[in-house]
Protein backbone atom coordinates (compact mmCIF):
# COMPACT_ATOMS: atom_id res chain seq x y z
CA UNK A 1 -59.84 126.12 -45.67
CA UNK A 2 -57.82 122.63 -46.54
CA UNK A 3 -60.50 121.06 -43.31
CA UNK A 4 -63.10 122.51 -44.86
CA UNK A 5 -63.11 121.15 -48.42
CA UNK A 6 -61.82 117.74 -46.93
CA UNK A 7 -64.95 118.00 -44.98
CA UNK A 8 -66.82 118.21 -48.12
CA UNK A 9 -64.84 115.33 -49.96
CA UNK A 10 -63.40 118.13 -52.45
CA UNK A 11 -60.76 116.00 -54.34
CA UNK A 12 -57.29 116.95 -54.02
CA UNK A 13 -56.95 118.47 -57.08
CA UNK A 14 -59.09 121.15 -56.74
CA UNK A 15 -57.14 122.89 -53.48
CA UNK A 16 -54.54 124.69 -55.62
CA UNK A 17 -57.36 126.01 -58.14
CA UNK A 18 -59.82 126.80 -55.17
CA UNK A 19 -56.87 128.95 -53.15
CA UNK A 20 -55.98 130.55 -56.70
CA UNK A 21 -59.31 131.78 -57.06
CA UNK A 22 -59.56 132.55 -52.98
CA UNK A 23 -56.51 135.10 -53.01
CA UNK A 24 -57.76 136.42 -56.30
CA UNK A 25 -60.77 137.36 -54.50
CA UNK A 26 -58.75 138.77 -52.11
CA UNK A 27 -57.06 140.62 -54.26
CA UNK A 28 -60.29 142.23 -55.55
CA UNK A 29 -61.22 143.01 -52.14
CA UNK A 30 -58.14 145.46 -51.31
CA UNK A 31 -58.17 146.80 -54.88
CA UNK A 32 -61.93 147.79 -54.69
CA UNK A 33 -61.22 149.16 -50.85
CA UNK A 34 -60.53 152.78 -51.88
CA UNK A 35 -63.25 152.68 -53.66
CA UNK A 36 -65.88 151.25 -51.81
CA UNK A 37 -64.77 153.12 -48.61
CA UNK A 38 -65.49 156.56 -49.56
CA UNK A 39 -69.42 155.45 -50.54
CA UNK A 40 -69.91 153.98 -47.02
CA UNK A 41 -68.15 156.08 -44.52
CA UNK A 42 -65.86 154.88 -41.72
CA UNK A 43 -68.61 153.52 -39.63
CA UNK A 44 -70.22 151.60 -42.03
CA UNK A 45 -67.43 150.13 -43.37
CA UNK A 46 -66.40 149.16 -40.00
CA UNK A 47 -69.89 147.70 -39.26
CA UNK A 48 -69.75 145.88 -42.61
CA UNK A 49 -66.62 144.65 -41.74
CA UNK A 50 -67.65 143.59 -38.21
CA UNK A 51 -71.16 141.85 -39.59
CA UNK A 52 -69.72 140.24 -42.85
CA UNK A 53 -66.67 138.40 -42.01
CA UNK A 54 -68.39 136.66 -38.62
CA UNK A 55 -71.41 135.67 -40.54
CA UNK A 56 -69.45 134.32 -43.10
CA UNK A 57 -68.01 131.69 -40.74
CA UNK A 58 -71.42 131.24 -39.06
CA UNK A 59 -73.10 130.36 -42.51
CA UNK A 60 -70.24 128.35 -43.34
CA UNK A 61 -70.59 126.61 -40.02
CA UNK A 62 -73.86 126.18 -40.38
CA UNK A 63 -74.81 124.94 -44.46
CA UNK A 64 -72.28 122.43 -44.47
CA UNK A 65 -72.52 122.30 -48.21
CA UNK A 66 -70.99 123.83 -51.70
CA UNK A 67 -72.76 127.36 -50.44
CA UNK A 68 -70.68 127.32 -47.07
CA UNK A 69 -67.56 127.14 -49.44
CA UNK A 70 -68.82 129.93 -51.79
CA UNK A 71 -69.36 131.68 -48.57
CA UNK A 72 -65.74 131.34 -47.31
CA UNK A 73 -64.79 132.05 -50.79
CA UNK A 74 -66.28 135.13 -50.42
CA UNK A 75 -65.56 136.20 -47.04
CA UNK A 76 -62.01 136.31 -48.87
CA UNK A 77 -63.19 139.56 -50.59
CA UNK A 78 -63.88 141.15 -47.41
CA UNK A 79 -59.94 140.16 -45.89
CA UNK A 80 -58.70 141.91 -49.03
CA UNK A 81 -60.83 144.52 -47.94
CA UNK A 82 -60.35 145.46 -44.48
CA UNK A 83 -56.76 145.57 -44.20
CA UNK A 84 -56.40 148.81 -46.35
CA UNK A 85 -59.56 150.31 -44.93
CA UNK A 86 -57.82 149.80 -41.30
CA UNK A 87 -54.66 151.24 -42.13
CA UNK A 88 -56.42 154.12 -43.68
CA UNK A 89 -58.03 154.42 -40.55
CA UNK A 90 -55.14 153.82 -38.70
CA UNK A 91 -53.13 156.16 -40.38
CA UNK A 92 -56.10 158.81 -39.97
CA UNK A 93 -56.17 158.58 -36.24
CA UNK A 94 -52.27 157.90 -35.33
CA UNK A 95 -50.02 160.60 -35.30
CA UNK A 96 -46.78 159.78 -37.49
CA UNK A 97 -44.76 159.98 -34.42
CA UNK A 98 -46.11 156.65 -32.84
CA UNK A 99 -47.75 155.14 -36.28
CA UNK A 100 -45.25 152.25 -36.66
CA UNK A 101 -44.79 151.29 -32.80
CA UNK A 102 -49.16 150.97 -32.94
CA UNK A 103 -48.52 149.33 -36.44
CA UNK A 104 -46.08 147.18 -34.97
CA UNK A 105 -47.91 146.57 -31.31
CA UNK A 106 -51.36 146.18 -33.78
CA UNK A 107 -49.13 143.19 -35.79
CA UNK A 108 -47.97 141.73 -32.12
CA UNK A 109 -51.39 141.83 -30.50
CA UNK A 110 -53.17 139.86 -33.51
CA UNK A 111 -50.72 137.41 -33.86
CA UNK A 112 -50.40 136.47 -29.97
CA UNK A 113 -53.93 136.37 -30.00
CA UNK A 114 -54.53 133.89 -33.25
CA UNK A 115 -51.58 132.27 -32.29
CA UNK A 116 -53.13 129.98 -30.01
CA UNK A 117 -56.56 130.08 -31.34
CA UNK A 118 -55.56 128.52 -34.23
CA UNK A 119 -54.51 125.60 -33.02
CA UNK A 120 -57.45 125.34 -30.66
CA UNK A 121 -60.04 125.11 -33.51
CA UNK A 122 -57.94 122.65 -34.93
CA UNK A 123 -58.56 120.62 -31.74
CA UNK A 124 -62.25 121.01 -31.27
CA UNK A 125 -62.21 120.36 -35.29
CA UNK A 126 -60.59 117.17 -34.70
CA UNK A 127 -63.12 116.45 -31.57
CA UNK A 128 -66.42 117.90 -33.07
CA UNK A 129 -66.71 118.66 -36.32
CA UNK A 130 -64.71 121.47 -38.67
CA UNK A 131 -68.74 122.71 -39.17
CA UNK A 132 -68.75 123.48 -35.57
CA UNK A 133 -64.88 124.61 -35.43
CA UNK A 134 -66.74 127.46 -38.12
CA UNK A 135 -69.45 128.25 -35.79
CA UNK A 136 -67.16 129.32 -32.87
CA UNK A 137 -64.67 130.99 -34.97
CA UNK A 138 -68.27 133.28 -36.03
CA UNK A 139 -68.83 133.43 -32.43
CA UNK A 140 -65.19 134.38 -31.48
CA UNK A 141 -65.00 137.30 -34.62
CA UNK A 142 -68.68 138.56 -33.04
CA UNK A 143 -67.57 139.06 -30.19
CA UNK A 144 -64.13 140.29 -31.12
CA UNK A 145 -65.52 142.50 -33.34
CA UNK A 146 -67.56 143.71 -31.11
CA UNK A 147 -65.42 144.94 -28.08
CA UNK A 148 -63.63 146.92 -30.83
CA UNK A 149 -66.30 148.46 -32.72
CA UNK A 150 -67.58 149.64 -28.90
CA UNK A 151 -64.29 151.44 -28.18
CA UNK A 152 -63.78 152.98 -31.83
CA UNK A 153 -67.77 154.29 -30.97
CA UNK A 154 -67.21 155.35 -27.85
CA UNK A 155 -64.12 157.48 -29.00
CA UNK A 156 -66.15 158.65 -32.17
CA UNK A 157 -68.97 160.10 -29.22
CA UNK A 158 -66.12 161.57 -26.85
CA UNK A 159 -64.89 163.10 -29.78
CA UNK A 160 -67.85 164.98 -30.81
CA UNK A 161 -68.76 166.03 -26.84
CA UNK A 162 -65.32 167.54 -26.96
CA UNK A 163 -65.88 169.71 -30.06
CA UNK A 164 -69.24 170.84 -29.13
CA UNK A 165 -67.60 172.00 -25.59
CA UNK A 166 -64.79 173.63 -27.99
CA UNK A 167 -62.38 171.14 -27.05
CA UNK A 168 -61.60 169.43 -29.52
């Protein structure tokens, strides 16, 4: 976020307050997750999830102004949010057997795939703009997003074709 209010010629003083109120709202997110997540259902949440957090960047990207920030800011809520509604789901779908090596696989896959991402918005940052750095990050999460919402879908439909033939 540092680029970001830099890019808005936030003085310096305001970072530490700014990231205080960022990981309280944060905080909020995951403490409001159990309850929120029973009201929506495991698709919805999933979709919110999946439509929120993208948009968030894209918006961001896109206003360039004190609103972009109070978007970020807000997107914060929904990183509280979706870490104990995936582990919920996680924990739902995973028998205990093999929960912690997918726990641990899920931690290795994210991180070798931010890893160098990270750095690479940095670098079109630097050559473009951070605005536009926000834009492709929204563009990266959509289609991220995405490809997984299509497989947890397409296992939700198997599912049900395999209890209606009494398979399942």
């Amino acid at each position: 976020r540092q680029p970001y209010l830099l890019a808005l010629h936030i003085p310096l003083k305001f970072f530490g307050v700014l990231y205080l109120v960022s990981l309280l709202i944060k905080a909020m997110g995951a403490k409001l997750a159990y309850k929120i997540e029973p009201i929506l259902g495991e698709k919805k949440n999933l979709l919110l999830i999946s439509v929120v957090t993208p948009l968030a960047f894209l918006l961001a990207g896109f206003l360039r102004s004190y609103m972009g920030l109070a978007i970020l800011m807000g997107s914060t809520f929904m990183l509280g949010y979706l870490s104990p509604v995936f582990d919920t789901y996680m924990n739902k779908r995973i028998p205990s057997a093999k929960r912690a090596t997918v726990f641990s696989f899920r931690g290795m896959i994210s991180t070798f795939f931010i890893a160098p991402l990270e750095p690479l918005f940095g670098k079109i940052a630097d050559w473009y703009s951070v605005f536009f750095s926000h834009i492709l990050i929204g563009i990266v999460a959509i289609g991220s997003f995405g490809i997984c919402m299509s497989f947890i879908f397409k296992e939700d439909e198997g599912k049900g074709e395999n209890e209606e033939k009494g398979e399942g």
